[in-house]
N, C-alpha and C. Protein backbone atom coordinates (compact mmCIF):
# COMPACT_ATOMS: atom_id res chain seq x y z
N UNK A 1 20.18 -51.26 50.54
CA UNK A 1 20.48 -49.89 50.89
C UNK A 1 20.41 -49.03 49.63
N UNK A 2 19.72 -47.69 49.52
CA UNK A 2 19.54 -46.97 48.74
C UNK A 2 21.04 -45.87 48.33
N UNK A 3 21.58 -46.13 47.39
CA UNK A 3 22.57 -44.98 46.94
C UNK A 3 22.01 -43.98 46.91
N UNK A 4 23.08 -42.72 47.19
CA UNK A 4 22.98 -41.36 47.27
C UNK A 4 24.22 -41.04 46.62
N UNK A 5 23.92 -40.47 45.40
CA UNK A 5 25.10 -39.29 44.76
C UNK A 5 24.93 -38.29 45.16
N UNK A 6 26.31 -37.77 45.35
CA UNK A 6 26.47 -36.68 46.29
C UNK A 6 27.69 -35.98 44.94
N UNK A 7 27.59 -34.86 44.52
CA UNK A 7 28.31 -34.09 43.59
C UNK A 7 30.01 -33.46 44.32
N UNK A 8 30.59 -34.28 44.44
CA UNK A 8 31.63 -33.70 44.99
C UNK A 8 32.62 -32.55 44.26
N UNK A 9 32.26 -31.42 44.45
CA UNK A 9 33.05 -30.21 43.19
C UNK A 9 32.45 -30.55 42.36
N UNK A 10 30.99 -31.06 41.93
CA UNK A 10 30.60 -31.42 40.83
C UNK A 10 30.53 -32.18 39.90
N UNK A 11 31.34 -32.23 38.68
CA UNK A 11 31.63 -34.17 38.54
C UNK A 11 32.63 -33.65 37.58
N UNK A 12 34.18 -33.77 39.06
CA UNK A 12 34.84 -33.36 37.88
C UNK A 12 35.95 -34.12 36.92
N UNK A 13 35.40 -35.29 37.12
CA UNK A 13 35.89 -36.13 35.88
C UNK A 13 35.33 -35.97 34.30
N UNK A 14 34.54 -35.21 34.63
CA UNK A 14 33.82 -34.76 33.27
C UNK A 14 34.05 -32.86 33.11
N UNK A 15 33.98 -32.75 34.36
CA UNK A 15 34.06 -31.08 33.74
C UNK A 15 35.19 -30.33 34.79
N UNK A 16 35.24 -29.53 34.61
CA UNK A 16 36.45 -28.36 35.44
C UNK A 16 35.53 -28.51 37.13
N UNK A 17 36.46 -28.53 38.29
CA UNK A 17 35.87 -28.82 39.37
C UNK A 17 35.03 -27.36 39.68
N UNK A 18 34.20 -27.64 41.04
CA UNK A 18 33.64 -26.65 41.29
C UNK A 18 32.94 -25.65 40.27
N UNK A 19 32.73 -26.06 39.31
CA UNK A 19 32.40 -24.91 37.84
C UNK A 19 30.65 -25.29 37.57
N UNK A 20 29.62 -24.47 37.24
CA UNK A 20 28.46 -24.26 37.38
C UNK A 20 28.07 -25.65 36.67
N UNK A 21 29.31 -25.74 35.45
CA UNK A 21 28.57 -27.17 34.49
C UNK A 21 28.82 -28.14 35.07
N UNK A 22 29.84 -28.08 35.90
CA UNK A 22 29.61 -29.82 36.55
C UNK A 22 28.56 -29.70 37.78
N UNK A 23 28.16 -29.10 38.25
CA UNK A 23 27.33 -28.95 39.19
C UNK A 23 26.09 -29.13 38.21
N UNK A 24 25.76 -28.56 36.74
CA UNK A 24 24.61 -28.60 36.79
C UNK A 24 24.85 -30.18 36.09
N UNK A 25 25.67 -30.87 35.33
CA UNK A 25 25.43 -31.81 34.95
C UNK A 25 25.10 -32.89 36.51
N UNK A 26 25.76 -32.89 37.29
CA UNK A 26 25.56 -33.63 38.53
C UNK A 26 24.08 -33.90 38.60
N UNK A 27 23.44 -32.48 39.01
CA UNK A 27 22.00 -32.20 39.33
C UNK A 27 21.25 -33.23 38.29
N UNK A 28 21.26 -32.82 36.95
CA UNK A 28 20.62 -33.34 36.07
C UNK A 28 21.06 -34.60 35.99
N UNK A 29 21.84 -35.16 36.60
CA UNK A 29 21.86 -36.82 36.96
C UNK A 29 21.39 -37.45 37.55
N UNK A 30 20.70 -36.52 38.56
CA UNK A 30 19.83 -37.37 39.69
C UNK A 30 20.63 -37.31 41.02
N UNK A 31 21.88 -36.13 41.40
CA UNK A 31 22.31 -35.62 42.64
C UNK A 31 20.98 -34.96 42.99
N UNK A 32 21.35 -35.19 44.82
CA UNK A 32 19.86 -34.32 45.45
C UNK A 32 21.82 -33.59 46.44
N UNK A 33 22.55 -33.73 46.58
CA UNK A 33 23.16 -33.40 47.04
C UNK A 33 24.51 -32.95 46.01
N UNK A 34 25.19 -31.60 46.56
CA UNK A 34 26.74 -31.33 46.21
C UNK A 34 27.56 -30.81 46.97
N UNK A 35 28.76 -31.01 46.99
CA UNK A 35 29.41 -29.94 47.93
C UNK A 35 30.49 -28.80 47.12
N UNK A 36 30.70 -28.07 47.28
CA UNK A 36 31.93 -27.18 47.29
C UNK A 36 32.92 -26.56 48.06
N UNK A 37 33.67 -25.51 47.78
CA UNK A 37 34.51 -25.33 48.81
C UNK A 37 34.76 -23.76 48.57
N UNK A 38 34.90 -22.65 49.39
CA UNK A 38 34.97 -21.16 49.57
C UNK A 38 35.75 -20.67 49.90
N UNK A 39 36.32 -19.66 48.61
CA UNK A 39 37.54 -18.49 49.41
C UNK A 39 37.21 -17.57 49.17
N UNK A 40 37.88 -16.89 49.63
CA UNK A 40 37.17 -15.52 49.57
C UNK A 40 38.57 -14.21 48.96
N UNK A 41 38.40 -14.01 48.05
CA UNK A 41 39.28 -12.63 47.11
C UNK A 41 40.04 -11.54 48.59
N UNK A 42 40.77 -10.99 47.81
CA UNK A 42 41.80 -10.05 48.17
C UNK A 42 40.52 -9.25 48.37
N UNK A 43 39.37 -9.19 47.80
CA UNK A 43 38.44 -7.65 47.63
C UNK A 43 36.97 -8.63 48.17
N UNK A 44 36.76 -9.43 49.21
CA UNK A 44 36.16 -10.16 49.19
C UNK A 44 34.72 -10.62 48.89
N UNK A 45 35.39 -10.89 47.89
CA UNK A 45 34.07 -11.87 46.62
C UNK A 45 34.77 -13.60 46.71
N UNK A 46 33.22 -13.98 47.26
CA UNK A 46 33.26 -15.61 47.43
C UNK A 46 33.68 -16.31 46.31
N UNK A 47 34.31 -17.00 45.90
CA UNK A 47 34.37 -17.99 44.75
C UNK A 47 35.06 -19.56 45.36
N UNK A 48 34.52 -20.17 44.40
CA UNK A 48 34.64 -21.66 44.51
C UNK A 48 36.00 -22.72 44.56
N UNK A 49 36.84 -23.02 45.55
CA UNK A 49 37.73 -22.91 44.82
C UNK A 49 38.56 -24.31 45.94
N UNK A 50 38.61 -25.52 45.75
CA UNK A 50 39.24 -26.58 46.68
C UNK A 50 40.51 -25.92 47.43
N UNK A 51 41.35 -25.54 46.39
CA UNK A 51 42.72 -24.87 46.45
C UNK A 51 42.67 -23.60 47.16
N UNK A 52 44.34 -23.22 47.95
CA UNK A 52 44.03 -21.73 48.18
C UNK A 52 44.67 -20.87 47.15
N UNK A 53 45.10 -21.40 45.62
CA UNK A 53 46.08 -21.18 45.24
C UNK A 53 44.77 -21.68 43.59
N UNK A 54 45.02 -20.88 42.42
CA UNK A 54 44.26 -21.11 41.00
C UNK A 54 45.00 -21.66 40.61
N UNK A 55 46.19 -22.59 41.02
CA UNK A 55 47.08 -22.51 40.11
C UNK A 55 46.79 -24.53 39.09
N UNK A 56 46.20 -25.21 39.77
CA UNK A 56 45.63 -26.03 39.10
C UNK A 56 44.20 -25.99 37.92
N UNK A 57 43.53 -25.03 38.20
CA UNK A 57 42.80 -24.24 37.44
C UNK A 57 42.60 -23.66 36.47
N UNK A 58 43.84 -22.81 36.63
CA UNK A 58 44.67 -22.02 35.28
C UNK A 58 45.59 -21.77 35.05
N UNK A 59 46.15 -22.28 35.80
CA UNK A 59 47.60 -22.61 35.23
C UNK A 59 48.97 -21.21 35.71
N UNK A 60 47.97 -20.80 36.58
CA UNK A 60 48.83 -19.72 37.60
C UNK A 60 49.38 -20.18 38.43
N UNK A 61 49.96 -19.68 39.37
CA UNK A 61 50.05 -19.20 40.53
C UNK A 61 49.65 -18.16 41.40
N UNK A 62 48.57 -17.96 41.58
CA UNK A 62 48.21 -16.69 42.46
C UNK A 62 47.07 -17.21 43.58
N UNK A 63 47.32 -16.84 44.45
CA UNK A 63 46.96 -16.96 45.61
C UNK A 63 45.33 -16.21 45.85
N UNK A 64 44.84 -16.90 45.87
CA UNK A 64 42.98 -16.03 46.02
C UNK A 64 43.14 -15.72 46.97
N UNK A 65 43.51 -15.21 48.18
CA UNK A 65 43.18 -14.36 49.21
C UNK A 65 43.63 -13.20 49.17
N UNK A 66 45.00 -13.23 48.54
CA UNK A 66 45.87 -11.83 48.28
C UNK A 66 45.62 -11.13 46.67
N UNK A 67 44.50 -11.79 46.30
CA UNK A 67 44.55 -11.34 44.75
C UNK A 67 43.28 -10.66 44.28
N UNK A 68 42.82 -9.69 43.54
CA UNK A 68 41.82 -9.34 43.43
C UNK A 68 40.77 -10.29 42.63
N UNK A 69 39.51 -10.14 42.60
CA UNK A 69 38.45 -11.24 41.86
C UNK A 69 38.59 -10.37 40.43
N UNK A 70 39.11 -9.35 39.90
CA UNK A 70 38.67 -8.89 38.68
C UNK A 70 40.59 -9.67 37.95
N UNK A 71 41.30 -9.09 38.42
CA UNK A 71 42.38 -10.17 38.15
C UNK A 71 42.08 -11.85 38.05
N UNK A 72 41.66 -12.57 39.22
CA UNK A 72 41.19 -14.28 38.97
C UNK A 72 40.27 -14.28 37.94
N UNK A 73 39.42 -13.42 37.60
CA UNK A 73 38.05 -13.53 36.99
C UNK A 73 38.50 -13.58 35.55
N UNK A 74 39.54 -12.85 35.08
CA UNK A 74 39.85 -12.54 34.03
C UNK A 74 40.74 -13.84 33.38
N UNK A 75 41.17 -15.27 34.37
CA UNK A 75 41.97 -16.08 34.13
C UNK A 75 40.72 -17.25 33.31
N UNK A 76 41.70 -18.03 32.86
CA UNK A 76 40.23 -19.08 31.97
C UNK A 76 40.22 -19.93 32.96
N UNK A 77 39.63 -20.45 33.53
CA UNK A 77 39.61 -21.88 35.23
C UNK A 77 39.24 -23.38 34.45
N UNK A 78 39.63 -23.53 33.20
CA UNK A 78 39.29 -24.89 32.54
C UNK A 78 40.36 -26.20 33.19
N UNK A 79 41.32 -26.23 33.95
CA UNK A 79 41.85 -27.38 34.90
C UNK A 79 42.82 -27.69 33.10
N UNK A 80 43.54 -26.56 32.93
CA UNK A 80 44.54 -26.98 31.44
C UNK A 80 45.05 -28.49 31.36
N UNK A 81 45.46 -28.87 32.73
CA UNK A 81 46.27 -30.33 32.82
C UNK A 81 45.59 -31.35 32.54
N UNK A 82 44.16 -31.34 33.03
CA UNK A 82 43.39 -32.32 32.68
C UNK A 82 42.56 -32.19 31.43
N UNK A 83 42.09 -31.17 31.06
CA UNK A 83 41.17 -30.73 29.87
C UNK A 83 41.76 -29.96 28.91
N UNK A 84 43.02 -29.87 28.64
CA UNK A 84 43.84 -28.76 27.79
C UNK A 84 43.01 -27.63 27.49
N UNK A 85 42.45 -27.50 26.49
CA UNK A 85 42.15 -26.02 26.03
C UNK A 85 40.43 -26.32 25.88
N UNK A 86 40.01 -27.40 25.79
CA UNK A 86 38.50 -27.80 26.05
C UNK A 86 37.44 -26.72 26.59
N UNK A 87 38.01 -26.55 27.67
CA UNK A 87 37.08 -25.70 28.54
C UNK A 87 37.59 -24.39 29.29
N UNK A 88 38.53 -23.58 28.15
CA UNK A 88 39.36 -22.49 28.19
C UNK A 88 38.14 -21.19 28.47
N UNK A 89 36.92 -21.17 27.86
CA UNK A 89 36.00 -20.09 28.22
C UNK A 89 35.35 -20.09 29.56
N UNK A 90 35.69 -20.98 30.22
CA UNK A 90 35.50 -21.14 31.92
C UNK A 90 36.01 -20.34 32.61
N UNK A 91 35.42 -19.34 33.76
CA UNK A 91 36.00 -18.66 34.98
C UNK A 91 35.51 -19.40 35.80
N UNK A 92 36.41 -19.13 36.84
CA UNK A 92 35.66 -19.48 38.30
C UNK A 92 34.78 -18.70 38.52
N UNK A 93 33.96 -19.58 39.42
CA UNK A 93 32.64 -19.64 39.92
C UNK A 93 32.25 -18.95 41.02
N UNK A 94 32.23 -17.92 41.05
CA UNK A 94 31.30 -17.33 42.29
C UNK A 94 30.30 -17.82 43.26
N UNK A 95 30.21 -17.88 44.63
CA UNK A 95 29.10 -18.60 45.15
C UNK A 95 27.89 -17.98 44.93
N UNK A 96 27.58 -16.45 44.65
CA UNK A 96 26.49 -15.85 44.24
C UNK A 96 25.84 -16.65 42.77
N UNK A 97 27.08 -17.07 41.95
CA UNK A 97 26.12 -17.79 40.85
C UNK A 97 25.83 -19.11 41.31
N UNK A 98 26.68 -20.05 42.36
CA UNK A 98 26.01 -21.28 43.05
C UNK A 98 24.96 -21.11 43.34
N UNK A 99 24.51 -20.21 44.18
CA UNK A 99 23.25 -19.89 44.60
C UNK A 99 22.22 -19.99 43.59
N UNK A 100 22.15 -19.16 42.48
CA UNK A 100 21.27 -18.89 41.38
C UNK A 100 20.81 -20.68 41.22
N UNK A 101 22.08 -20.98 40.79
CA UNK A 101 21.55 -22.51 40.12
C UNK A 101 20.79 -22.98 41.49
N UNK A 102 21.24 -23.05 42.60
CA UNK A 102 20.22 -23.81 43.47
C UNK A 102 18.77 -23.17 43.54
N UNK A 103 18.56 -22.55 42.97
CA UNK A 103 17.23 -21.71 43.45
C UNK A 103 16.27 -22.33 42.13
N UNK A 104 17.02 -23.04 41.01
CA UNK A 104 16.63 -23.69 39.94
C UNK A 104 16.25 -25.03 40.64
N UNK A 105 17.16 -25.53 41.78
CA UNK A 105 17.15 -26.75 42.14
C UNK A 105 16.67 -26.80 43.60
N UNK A 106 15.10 -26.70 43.62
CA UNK A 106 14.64 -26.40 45.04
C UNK A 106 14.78 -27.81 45.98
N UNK A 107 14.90 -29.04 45.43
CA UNK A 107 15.25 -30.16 45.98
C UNK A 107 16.57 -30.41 46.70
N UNK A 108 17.38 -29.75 45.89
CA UNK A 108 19.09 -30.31 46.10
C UNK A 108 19.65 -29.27 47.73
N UNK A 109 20.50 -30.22 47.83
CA UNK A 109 21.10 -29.41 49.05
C UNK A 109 22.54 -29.34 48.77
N UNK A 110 23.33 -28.72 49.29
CA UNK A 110 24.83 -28.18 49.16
C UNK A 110 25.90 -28.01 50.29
N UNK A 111 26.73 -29.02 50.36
CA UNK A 111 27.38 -28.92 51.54
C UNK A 111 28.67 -27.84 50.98
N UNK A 112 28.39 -26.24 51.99
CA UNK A 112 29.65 -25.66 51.54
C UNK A 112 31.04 -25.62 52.66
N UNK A 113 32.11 -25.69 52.21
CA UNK A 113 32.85 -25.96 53.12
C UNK A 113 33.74 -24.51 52.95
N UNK A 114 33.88 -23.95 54.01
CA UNK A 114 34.68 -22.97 54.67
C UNK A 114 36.27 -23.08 54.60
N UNK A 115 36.88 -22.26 53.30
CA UNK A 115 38.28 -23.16 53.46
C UNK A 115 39.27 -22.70 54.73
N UNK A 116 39.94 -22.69 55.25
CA UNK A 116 40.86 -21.99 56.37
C UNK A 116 41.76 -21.24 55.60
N UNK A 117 42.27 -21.04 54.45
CA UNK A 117 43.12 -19.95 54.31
C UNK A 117 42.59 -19.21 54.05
N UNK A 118 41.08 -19.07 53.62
CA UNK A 118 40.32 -17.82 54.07
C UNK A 118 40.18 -17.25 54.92
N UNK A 119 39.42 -18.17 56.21
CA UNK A 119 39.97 -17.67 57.79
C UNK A 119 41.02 -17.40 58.09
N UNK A 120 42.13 -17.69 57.76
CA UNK A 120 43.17 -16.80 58.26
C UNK A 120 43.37 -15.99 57.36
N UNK A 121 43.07 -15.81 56.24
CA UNK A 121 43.75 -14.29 55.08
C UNK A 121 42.39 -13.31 55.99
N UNK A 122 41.10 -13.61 56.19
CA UNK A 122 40.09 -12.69 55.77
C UNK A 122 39.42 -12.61 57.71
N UNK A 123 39.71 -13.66 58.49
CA UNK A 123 39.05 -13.84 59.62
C UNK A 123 37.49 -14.27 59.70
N UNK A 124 37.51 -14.93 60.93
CA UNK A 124 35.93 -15.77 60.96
C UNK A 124 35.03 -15.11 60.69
N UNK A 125 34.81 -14.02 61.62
CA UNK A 125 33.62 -12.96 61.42
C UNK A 125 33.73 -12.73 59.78
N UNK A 126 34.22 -11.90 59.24
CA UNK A 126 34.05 -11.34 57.63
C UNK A 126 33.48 -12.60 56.88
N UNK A 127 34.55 -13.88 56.97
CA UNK A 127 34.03 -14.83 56.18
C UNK A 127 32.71 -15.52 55.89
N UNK A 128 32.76 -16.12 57.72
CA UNK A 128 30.88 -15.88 57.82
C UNK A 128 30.12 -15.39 57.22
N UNK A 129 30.06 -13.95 57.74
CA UNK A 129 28.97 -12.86 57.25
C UNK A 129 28.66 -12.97 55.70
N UNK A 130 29.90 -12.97 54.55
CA UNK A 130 30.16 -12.79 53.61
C UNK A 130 29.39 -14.10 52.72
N UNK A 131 29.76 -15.43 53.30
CA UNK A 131 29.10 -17.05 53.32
C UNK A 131 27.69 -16.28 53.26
N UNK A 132 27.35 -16.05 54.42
CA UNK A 132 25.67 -16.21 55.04
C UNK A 132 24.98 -15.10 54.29
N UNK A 133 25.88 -13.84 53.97
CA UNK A 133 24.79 -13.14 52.95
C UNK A 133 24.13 -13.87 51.78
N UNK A 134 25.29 -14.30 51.46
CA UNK A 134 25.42 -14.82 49.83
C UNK A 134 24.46 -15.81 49.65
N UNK A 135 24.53 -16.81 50.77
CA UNK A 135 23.54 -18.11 50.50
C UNK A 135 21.72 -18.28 51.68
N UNK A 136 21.54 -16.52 51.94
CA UNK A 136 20.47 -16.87 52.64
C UNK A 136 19.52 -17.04 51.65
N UNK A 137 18.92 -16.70 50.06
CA UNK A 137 18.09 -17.20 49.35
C UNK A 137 18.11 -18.74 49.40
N UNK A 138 18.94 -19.56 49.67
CA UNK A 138 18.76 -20.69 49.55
C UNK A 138 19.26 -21.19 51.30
N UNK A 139 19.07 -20.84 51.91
CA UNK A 139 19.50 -21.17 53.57
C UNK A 139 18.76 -22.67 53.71
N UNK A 140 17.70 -22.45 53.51
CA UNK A 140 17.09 -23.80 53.76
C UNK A 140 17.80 -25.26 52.98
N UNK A 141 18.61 -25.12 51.96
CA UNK A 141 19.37 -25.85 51.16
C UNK A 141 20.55 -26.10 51.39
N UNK A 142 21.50 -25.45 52.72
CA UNK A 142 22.62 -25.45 52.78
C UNK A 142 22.72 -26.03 53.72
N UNK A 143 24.05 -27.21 53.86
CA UNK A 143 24.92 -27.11 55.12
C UNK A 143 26.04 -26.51 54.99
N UNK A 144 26.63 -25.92 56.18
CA UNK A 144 27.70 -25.48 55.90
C UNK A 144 28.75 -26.04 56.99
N UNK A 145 29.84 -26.41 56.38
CA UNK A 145 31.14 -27.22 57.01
C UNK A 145 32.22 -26.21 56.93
N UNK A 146 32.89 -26.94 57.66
CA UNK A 146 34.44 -26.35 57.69
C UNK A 146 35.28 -27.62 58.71
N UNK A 147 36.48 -27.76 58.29
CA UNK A 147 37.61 -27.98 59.59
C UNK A 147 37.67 -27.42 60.68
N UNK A 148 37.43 -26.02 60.69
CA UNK A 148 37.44 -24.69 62.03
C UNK A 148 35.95 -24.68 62.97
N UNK A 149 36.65 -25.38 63.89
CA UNK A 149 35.14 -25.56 64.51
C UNK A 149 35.02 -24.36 65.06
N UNK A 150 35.49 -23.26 65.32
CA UNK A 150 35.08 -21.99 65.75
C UNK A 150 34.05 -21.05 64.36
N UNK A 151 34.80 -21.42 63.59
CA UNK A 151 33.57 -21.01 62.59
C UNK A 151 32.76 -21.36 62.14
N UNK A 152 32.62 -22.64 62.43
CA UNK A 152 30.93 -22.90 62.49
C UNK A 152 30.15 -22.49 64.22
N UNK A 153 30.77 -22.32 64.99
CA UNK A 153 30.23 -21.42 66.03
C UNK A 153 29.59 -20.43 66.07
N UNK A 154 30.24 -19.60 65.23
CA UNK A 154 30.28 -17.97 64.58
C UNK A 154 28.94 -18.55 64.12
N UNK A 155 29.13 -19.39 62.98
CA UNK A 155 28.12 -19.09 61.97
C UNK A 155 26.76 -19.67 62.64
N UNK A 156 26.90 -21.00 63.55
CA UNK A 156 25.33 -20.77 64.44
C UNK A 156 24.67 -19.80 65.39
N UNK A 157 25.77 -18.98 65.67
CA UNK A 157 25.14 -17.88 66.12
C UNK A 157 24.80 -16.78 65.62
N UNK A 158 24.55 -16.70 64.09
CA UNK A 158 23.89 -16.20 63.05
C UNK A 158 22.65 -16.74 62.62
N UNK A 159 22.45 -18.12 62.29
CA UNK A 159 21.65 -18.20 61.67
C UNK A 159 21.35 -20.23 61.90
N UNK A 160 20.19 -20.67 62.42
CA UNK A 160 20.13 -22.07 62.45
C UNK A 160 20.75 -23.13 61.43
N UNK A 161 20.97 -23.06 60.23
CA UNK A 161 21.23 -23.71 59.26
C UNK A 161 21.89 -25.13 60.15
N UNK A 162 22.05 -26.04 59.06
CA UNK A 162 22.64 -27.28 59.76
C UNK A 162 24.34 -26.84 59.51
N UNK A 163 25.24 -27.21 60.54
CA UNK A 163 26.73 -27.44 60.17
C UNK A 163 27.14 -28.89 60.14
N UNK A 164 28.42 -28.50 60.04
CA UNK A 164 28.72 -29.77 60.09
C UNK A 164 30.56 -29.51 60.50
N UNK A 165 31.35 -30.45 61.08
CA UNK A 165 32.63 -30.40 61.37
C UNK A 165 33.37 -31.49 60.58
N UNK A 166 33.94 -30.89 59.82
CA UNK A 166 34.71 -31.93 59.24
C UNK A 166 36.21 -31.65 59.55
N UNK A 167 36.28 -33.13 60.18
CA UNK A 167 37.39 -33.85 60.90
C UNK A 167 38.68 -34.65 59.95
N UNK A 168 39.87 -34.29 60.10
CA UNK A 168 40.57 -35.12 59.62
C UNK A 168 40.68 -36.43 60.08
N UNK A 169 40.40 -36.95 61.76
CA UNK A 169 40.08 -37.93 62.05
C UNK A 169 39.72 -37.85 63.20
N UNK A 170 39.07 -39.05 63.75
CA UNK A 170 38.30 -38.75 65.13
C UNK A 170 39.14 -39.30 66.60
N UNK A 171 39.08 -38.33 67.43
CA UNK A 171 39.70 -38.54 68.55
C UNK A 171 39.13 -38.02 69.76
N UNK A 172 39.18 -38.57 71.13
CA UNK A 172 39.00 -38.08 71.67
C UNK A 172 38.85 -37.02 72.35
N UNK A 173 39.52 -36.04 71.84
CA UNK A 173 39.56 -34.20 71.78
C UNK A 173 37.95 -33.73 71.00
N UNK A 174 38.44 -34.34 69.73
CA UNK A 174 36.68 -33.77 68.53
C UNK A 174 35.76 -34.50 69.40
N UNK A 175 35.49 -35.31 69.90
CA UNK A 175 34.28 -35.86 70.41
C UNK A 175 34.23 -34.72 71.35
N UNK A 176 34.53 -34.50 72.14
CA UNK A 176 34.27 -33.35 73.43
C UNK A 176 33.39 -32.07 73.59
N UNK A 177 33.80 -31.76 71.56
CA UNK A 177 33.05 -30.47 71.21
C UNK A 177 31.80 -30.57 70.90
């Protein structure tokens, strides 16, 4: 059986998660695949972010849905606990600059995942729209996931891309849909 690396947040045993350098070191390893994860700002601008909260990141507490992106933007996102001051010139990552790098990487594909405290700070529709602007230069490169199977609904009735539902576990209810 053939292995597949798949860039999960990038590789972030080596670099700050979700951050352009572990994504691009991934790539340049021989990932054809990565995933990330999307919230969306108080002023909504996409950025990269597992958490709904920077506070593993940089060492805040502030909440990305209720917070502006020129406030987060201005924080250093180097993961202090794990990398101390290493990678202090790091911000978070915008999905508009994800994009850029994939357009470098016409091979690779990107599973983005839809976080839910976005959907509920920002609602399905906005989030969507906001997702699908951002990543139609690279549409053909994306799947896009979420937990919220209503928003990947939304979002196939925008635009074919592949989804995907990710399940905390499988039961007879998720099979149905």
């Amino acid at each position: 059986m053939k292995s597949i690396l798949i860039g999960h947040r990038g590789e972030p045993d080596s670099w700050p998660e979700n951050s352009l350098l572990g994504f691009q070191s991934v790539l340049e390893a021989g990932a054809h695949l990565i995933e990330t994860d999307v919230q969306i700002t108080a002023d909504g601008i996409a950025i990269l972010s597992h958490d709904s909260s920077v506070a593993r990141m940089t060492g805040r507490d502030l909440q990305i849905t209720v917070t502006d992106y020129k406030t987060l933007r201005a924080l250093a996102a180097g993961y202090p606990e794990r990398f101390g001051d290493q990678y202090s010139n790091l911000h978070l990552t915008r999905l508009d600059e994800l994009v850029e790098l994939l357009q470098q990487w016409p091979d690779a594909r990107a599973f983005i995942e839809i976080k839910q405290a976005s959907i509920d700070a920002h609602g399905i529709h906005k989030v969507v729209e906001t997702v699908l602007n951002l990543i139609t230069p690279v549409l053909q490169q994306c799947i896009l996931i979420s937990f919220d199977y209503d928003t990947l609904v939304q979002a196939r009735q925008h635009c074919q891309l592949p989804i995907g539902w990710v399940l905390s576990e499988w039961s007879s209810d998720s099979k149905d849909h």
